[in-house]
Protein backbone atom coordinates (compact mmCIF):
# COMPACT_ATOMS: atom_id res chain seq x y z
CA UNK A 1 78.08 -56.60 -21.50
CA UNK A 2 77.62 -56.76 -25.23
CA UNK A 3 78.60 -59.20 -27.97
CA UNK A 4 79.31 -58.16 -31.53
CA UNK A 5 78.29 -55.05 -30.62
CA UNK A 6 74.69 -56.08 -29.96
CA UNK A 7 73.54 -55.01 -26.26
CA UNK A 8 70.58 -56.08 -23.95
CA UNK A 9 69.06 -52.63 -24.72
CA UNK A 10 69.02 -53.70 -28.45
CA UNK A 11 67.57 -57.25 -27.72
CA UNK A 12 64.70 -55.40 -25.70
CA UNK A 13 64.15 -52.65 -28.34
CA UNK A 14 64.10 -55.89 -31.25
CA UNK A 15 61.83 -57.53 -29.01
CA UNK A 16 59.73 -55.06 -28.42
CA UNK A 17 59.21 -54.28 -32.33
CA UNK A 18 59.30 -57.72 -33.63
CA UNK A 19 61.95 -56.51 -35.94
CA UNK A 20 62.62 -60.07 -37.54
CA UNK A 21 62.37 -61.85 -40.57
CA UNK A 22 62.50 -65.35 -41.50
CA UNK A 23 59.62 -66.59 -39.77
CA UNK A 24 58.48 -68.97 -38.50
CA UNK A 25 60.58 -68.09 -35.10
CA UNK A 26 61.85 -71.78 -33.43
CA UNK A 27 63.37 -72.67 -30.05
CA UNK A 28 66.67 -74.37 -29.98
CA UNK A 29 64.78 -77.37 -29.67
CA UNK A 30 63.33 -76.99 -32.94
CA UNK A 31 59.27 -75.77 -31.20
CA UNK A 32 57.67 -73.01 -33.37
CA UNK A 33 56.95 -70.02 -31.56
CA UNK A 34 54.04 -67.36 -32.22
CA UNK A 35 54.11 -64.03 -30.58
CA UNK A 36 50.58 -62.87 -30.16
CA UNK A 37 51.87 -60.02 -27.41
CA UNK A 38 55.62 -59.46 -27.05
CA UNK A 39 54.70 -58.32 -23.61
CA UNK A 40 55.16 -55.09 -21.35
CA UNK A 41 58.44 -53.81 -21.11
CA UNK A 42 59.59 -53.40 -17.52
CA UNK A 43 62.26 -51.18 -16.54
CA UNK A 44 61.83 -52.26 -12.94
CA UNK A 45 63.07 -55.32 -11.09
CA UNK A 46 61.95 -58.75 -12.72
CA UNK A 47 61.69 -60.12 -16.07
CA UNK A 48 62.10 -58.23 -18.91
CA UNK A 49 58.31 -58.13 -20.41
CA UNK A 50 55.50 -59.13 -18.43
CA UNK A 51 52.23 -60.57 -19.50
CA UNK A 52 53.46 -61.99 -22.54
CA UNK A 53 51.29 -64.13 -24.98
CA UNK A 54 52.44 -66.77 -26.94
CA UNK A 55 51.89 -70.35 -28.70
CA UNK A 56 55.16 -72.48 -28.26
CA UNK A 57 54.93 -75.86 -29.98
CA UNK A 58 51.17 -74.91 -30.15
CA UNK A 59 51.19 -74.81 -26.77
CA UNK A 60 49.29 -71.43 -25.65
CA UNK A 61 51.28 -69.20 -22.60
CA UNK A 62 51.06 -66.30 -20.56
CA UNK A 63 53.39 -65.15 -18.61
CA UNK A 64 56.96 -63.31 -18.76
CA UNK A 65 60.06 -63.10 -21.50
CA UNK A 66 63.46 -62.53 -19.81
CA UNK A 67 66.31 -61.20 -22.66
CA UNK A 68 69.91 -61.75 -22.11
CA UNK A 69 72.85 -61.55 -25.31
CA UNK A 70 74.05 -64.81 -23.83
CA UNK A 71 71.93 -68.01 -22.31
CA UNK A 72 74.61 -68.38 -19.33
CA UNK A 73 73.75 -64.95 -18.30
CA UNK A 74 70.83 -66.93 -16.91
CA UNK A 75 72.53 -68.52 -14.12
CA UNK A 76 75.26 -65.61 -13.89
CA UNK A 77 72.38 -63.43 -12.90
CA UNK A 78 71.38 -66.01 -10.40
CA UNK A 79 67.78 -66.34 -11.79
CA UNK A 80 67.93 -70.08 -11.44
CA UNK A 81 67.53 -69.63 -7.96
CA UNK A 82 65.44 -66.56 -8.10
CA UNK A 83 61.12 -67.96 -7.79
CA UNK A 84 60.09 -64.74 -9.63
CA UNK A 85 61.40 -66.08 -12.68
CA UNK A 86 59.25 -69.18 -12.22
CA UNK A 87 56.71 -67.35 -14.49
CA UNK A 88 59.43 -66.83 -17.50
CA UNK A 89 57.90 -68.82 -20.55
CA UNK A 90 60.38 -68.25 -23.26
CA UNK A 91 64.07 -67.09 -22.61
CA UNK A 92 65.38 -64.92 -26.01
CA UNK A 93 69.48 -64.73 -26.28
CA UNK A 94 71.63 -63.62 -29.00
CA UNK A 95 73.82 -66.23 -28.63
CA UNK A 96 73.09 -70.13 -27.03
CA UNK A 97 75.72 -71.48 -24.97
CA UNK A 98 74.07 -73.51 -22.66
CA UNK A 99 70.59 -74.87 -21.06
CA UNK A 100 68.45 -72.88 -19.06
CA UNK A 101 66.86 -74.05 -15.98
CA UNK A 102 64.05 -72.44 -14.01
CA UNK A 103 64.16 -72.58 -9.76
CA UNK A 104 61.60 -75.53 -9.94
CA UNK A 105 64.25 -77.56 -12.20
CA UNK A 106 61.56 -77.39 -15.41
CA UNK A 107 63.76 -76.86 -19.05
CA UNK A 108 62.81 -73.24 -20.26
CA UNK A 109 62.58 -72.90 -23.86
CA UNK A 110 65.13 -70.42 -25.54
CA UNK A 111 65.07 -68.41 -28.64
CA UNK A 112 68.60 -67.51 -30.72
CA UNK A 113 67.28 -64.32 -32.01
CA UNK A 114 70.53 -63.59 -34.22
CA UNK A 115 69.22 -65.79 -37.33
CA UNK A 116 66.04 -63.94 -37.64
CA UNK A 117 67.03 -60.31 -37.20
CA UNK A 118 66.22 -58.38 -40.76
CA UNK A 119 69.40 -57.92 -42.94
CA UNK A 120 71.77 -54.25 -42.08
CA UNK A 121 69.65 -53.94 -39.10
CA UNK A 122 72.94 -55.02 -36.98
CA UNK A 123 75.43 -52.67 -39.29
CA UNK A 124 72.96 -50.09 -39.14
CA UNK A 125 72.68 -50.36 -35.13
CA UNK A 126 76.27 -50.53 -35.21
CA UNK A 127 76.79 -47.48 -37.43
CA UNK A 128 74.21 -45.22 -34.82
CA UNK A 129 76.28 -46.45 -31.87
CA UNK A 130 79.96 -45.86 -33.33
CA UNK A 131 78.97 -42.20 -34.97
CA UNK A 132 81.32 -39.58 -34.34
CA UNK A 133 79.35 -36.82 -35.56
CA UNK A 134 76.78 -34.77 -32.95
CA UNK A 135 73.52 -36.03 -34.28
CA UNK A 136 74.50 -39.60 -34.61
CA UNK A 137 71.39 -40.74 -37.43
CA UNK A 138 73.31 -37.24 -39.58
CA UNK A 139 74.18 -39.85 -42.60
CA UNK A 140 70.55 -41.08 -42.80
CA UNK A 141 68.82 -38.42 -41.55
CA UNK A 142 67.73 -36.93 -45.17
CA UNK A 143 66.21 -40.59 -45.97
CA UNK A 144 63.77 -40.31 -43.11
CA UNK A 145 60.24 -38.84 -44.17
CA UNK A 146 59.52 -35.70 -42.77
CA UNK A 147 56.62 -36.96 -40.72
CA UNK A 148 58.62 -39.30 -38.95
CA UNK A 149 61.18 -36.65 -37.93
CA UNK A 150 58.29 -34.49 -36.78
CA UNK A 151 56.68 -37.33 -34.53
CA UNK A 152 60.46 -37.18 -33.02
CA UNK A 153 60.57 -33.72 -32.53
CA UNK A 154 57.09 -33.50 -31.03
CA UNK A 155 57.45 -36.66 -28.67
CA UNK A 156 60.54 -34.86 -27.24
CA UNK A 157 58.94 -31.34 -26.70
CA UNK A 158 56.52 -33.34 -24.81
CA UNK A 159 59.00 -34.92 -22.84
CA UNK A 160 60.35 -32.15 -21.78
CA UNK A 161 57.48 -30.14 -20.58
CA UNK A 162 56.40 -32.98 -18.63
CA UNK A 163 60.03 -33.32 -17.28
CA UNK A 164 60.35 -29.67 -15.98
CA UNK A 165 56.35 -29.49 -14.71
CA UNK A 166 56.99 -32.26 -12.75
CA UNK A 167 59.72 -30.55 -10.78
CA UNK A 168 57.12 -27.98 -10.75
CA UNK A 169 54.26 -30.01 -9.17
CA UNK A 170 56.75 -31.48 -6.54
CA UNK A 171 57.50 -27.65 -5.37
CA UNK A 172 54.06 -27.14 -5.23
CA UNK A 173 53.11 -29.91 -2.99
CA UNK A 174 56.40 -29.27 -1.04
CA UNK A 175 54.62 -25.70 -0.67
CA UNK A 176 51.11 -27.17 0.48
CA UNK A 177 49.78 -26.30 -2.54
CA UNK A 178 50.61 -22.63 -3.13
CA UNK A 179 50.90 -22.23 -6.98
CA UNK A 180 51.64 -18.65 -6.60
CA UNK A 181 54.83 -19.35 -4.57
CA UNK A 182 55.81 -21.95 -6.80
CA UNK A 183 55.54 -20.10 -10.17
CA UNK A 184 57.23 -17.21 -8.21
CA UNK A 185 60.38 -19.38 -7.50
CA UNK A 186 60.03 -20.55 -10.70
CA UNK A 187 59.96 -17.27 -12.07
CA UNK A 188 62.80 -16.02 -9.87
CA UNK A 189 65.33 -18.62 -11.39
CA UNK A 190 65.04 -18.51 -14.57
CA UNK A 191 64.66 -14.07 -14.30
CA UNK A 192 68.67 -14.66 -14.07
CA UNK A 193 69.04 -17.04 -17.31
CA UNK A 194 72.15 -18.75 -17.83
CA UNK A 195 74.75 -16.57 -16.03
CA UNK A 196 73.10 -15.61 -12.24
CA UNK A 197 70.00 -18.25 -12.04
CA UNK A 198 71.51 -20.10 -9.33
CA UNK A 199 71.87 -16.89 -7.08
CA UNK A 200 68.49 -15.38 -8.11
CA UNK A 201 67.31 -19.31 -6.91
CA UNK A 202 69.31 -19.16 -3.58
CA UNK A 203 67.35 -15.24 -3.69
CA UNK A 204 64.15 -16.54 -3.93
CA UNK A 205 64.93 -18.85 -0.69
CA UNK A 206 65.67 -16.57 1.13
CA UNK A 207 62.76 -14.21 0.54
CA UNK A 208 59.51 -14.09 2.36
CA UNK A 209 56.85 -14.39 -0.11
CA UNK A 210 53.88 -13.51 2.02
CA UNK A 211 55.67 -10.27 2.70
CA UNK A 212 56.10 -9.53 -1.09
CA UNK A 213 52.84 -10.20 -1.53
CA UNK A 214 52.24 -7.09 0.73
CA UNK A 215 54.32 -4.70 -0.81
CA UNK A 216 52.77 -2.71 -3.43
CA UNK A 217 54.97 0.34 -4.08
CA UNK A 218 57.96 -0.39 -6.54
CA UNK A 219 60.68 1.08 -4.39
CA UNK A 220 59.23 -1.20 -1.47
CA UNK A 221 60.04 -4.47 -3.71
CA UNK A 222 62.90 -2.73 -4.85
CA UNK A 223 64.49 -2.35 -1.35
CA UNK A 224 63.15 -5.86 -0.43
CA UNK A 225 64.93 -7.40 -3.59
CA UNK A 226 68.12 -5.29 -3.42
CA UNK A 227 68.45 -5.42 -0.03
CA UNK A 228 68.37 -9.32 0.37
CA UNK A 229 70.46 -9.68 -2.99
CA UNK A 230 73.65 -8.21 -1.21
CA UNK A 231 73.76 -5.75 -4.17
CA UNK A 232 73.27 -3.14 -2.21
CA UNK A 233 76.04 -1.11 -1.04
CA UNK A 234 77.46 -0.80 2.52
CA UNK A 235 77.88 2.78 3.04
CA UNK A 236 75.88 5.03 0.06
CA UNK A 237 76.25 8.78 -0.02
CA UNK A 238 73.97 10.30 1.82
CA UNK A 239 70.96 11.30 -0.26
CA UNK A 240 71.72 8.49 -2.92
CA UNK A 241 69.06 6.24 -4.36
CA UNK A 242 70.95 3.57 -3.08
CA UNK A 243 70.70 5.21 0.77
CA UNK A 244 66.96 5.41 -0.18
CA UNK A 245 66.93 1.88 -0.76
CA UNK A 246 69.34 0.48 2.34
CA UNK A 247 66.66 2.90 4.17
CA UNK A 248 63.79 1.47 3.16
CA UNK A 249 64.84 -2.22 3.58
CA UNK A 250 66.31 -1.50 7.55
CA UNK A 251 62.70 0.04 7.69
CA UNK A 252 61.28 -3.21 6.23
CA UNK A 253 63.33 -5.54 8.00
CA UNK A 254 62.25 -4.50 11.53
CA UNK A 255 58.41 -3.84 10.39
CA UNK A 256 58.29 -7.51 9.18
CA UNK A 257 60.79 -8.91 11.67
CA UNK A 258 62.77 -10.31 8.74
CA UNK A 259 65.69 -12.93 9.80
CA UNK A 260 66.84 -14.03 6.21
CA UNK A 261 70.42 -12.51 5.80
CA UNK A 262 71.59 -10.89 2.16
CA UNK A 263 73.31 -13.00 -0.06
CA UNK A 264 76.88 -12.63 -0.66
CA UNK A 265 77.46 -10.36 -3.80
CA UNK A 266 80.53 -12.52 -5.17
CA UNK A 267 77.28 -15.07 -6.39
CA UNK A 268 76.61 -12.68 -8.44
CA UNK A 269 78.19 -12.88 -12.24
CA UNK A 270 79.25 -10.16 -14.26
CA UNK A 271 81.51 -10.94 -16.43
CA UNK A 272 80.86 -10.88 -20.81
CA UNK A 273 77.31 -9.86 -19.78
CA UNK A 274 75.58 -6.24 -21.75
CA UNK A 275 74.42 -3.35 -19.13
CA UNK A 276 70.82 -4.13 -20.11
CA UNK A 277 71.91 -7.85 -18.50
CA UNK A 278 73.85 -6.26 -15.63
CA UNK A 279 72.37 -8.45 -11.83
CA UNK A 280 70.86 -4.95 -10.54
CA UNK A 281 69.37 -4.72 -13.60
CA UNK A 282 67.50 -8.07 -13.48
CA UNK A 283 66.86 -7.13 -10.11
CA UNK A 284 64.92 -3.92 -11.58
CA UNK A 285 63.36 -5.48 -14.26
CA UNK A 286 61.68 -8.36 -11.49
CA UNK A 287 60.91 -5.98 -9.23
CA UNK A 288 58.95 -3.98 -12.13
CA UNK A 289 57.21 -6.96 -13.04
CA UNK A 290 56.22 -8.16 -9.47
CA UNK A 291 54.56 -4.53 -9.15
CA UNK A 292 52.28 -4.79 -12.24
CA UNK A 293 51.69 -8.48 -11.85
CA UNK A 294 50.63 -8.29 -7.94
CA UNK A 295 48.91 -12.03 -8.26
CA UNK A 296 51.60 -13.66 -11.04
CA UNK A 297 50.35 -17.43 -11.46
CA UNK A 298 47.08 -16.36 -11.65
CA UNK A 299 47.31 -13.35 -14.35
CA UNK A 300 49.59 -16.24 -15.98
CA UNK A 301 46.38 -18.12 -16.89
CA UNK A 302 44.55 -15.14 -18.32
CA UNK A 303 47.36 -14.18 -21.09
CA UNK A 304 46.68 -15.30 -24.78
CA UNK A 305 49.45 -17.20 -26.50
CA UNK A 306 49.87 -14.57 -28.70
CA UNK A 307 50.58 -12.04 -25.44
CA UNK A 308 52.92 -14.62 -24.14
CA UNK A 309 56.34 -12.24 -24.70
CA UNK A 310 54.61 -9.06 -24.10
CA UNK A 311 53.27 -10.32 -20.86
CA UNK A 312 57.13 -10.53 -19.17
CA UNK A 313 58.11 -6.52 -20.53
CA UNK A 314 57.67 -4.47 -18.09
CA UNK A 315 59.65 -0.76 -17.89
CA UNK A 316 62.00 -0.55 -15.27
CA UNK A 317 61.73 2.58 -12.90
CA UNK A 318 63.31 5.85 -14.10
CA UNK A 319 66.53 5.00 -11.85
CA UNK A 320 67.39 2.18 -14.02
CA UNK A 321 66.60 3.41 -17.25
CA UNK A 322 69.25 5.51 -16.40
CA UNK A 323 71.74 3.44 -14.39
CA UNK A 324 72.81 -0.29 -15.22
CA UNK A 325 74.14 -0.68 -11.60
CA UNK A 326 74.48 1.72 -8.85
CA UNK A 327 75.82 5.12 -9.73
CA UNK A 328 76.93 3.45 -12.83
CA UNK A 329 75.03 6.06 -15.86
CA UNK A 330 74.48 3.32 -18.71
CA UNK A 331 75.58 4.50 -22.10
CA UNK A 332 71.96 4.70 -23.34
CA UNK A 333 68.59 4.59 -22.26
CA UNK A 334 67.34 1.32 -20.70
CA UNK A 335 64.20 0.40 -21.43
CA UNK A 336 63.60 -3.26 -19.24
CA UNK A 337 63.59 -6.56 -20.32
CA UNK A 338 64.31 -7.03 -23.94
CA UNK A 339 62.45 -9.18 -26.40
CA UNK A 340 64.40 -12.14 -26.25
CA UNK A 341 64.64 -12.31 -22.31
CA UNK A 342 60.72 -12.10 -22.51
CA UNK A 343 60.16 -15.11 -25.15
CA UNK A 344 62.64 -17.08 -23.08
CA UNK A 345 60.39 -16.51 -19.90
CA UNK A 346 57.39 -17.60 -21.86
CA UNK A 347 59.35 -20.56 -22.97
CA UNK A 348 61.17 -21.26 -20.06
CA UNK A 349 58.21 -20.42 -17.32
CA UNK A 350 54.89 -19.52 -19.00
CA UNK A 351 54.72 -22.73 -20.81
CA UNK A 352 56.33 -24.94 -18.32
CA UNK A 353 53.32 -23.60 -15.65
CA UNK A 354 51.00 -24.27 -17.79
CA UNK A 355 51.56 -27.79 -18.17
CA UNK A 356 52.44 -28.35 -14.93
CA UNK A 357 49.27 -27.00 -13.85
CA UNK A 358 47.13 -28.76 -16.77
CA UNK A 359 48.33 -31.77 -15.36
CA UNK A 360 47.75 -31.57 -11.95
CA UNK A 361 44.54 -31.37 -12.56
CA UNK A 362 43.91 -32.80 -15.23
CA UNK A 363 42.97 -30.22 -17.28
CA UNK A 364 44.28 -30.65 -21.14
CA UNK A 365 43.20 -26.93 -22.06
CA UNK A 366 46.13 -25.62 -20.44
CA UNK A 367 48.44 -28.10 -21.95
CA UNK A 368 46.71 -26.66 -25.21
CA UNK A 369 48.11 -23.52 -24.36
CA UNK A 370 51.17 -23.78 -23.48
CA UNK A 371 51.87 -25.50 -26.80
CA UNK A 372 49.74 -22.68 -28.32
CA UNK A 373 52.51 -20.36 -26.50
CA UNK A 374 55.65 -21.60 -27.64
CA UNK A 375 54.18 -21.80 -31.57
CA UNK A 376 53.62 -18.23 -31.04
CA UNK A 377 57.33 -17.54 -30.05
CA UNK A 378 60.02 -18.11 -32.90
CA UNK A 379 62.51 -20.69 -32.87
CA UNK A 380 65.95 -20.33 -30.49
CA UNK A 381 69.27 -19.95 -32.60
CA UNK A 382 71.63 -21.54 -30.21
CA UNK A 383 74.19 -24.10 -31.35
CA UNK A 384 71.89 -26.99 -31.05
CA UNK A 385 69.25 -25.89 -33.40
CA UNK A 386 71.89 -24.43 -35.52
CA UNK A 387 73.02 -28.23 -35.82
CA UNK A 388 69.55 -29.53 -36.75
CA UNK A 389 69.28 -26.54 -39.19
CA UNK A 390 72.36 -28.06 -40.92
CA UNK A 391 70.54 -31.41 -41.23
CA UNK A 392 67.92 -29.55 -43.32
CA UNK A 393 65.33 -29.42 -40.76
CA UNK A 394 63.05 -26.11 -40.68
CA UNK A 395 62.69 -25.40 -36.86
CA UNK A 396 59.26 -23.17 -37.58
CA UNK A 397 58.48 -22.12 -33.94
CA UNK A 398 59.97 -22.51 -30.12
CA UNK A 399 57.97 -26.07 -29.89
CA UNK A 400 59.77 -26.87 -32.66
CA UNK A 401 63.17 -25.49 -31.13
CA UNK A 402 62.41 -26.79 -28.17
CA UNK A 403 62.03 -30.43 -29.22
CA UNK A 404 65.00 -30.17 -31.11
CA UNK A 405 67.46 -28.95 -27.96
CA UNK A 406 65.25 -32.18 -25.96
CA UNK A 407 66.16 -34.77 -28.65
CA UNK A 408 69.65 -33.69 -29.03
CA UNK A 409 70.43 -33.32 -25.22
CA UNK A 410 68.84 -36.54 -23.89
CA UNK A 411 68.44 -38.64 -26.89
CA UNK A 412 71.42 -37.82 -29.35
CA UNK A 413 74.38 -36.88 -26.69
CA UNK A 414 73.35 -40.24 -24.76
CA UNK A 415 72.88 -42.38 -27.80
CA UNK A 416 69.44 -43.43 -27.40
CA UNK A 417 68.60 -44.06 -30.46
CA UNK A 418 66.75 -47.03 -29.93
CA UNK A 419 64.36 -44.80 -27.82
CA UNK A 420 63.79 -42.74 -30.53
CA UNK A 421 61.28 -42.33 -33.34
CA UNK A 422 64.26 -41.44 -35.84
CA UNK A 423 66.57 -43.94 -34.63
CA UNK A 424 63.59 -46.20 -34.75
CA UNK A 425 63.15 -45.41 -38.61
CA UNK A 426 66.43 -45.58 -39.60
CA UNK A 427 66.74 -49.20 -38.06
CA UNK A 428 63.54 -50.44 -39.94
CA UNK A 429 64.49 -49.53 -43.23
């Protein structure tokens, strides 16, 4: 519910940063009230801020603030019958329209917050919240100092590492702690980018990882990958490399007793994509890099930032310099991965690794380096930090690009401006 546009997230966020003037703050019954600690927001069930610390009528207090935009939201929310609001020791509305009771029957004291909010802070909130255009602070943005814009950008890169290692850590525990497993899944996914990482995922389920790890011979991984990728097709000519490869993985399949089935090729996605992007391709280009990188995670935490690209380029095998699918010549020499595949791995799985792993155990050198890794890589140009580019802002490095495509998706797209450093700003001034 909201009321003259104002919403309970606003209350909290005003709350929370004692945006008011007009002091001294009074209860509707006239009691002066000093805020010595606003309290700890909770996002949880329960009062709005715990552990609060105030003096009401010079009364000292301790104990929780409950927000609402209107005082009969109180009893709506059936908190007058509710004992864990017994604790609530000052009730702060936007608007008063009628007495609050606690479950024990005492009077609890309420605070109109409207009179003491600074002036344009409301037609400024307002403005954020109605904005049309992508990056809704875009008509104060330039007023904003460029520290404060940086303290957004960097607060969201973090964000976002911590968002995707988590996902990370979960596989790994899923996994009984096998890191190398779960940076090869990892690694798997995101080898197809945005067209084919959801059948290079369902790929990676289906393979066996303790049999990779036992192949060492290219066109061993090669079969292994093709053959389980459903790439492969049914009937090659006799002498083919493709009737090498079918060869190879029957041979495999029975040696290692193998029950996974191949995928169905219609996952796979073709269309708009270059030769050098072509599925059997990618398929080449991982199998490449499995064979020079025989223990992955752990070569991960040897590379310098400044290798972080190079690390991921690997030449393909002769066959697919030549070919961009089977028996298909390409129209020029392919050489592997290209340069911007590789700085999106080291974005995209390098750095996301390394925090994942810095922080399950605790360990803030590699958190150091993955940050160290993406200010080594150059910014993205995508339409997102083409947008911030427009704003003026100078996107240096992929942290910096990488913050920017965090605030915009999750912050800016969602209007959370409150929740953000910017946003923040613009509502102070």
């Amino acid at each position: 519910m909201s009321l003259a546009g104002i919403t309970e997230e606003a209350l909290h966020h005003l709350w929370k940063t004692q945006a008011f003037e007009h002091l001294p703050l009074r209860t509707t019954d006239g009691a002066e009230v000093v805020v010595h600690n606003q309290g700890v927001h909770n996002t949880d069930a329960g009062p709005d801020f715990s552990a609060a610390r105030l003096v009401i009528d010079g009364v000292s207090w301790a104990g929780d603030v409950e927000l609402h935009i209107l005082s009969s939201m109180w009893r709506q929310h059936g908190h007058h019958t509710d004992a864990a609001y017994n604790k609530v020791i000052l009730h702060v509305v936007w608007q008063h329209d009628e007495q609050v009771l606690r479950q024990d029957g005492t009077t609890l004291p309420t605070l109109v917050l409207q009179p003491y909010v600074k002036d344009g802070w409301l037609s400024r909130y307002r403005s954020l919240q109605a904005s049309l255009t992508p990056v809704p602070c875009a008509p104060f943005y330039t007023g904003i100092e460029p520290l404060h814009r940086l303290e957004a950008f960097n607060r969201a890169l973090l964000a976002r590492l911590m968002r995707k290692s988590e996902a990370v850590i979960a596989n790994v525990e899923r996994l009984q702690g096998d890191w190398e497993q779960a940076a090869l899944r990892l690694l798997f996914e995101q080898f197809g980018f945005k067209k084919n990482n959801k059948p290079l995922r369902q790929l990676a389920e289906k393979i066996d990882f303790k049999v990779l790890r036992k192949l060492t011979a290219l066109p061993q991984l090669e079969a292994y990958l093709f053959g389980l990728s459903g790439l492969l097709p049914d009937d090659p000519p006799t002498g083919s490399y493709a009737a090498g490869l079918r060869e190879e993985f029957t041979y495999l399949r029975k040696k290692f007793r193998l029950a996974a089935s191949p995928l169905s090729a219609v996952w796979w996605k073709f269309m708009r994509l270059r030769p050098a992007n072509f599925p059997a391709q990618r398929l080449a280009q991982l199998a490449a890099f499995l064979q020079r990188h025989r223990s992955f995670f752990h070569a991960l935490l040897e590379v310098s930032p400044a290798q972080a690209a190079a690390f991921f380029r690997v030449p393909v095998s002769d066959y697919w310099q030549r070919h961009y699918h089977f028996d298909k010549p390409a129209p020029a020499r392919l050489q592997g991965l290209g340069v911007q595949g590789a700085r999106l791995l080291g974005i995209n799985v390098a750095a996301v690794l390394l925090v994942a792993y810095g922080h399950y155990l605790d360990e803030q050198k590699y958190i150091e380096r993955a940050l160290a890794f993406l200010e080594n890589l150059p910014p993205e140009n995508n339409r997102i930090t083409r947008l911030w580019a427009e704003l003026g802002t100078d996107l240096a490095n992929a942290a910096d690009s990488q913050g920017a495509i965090e605030l915009y998706n999750n912050y800016c797209q969602a209007r959370r401006c409150l929740d953000c450093s910017i946003g923040s700003r613009i509502l102070a001034l």
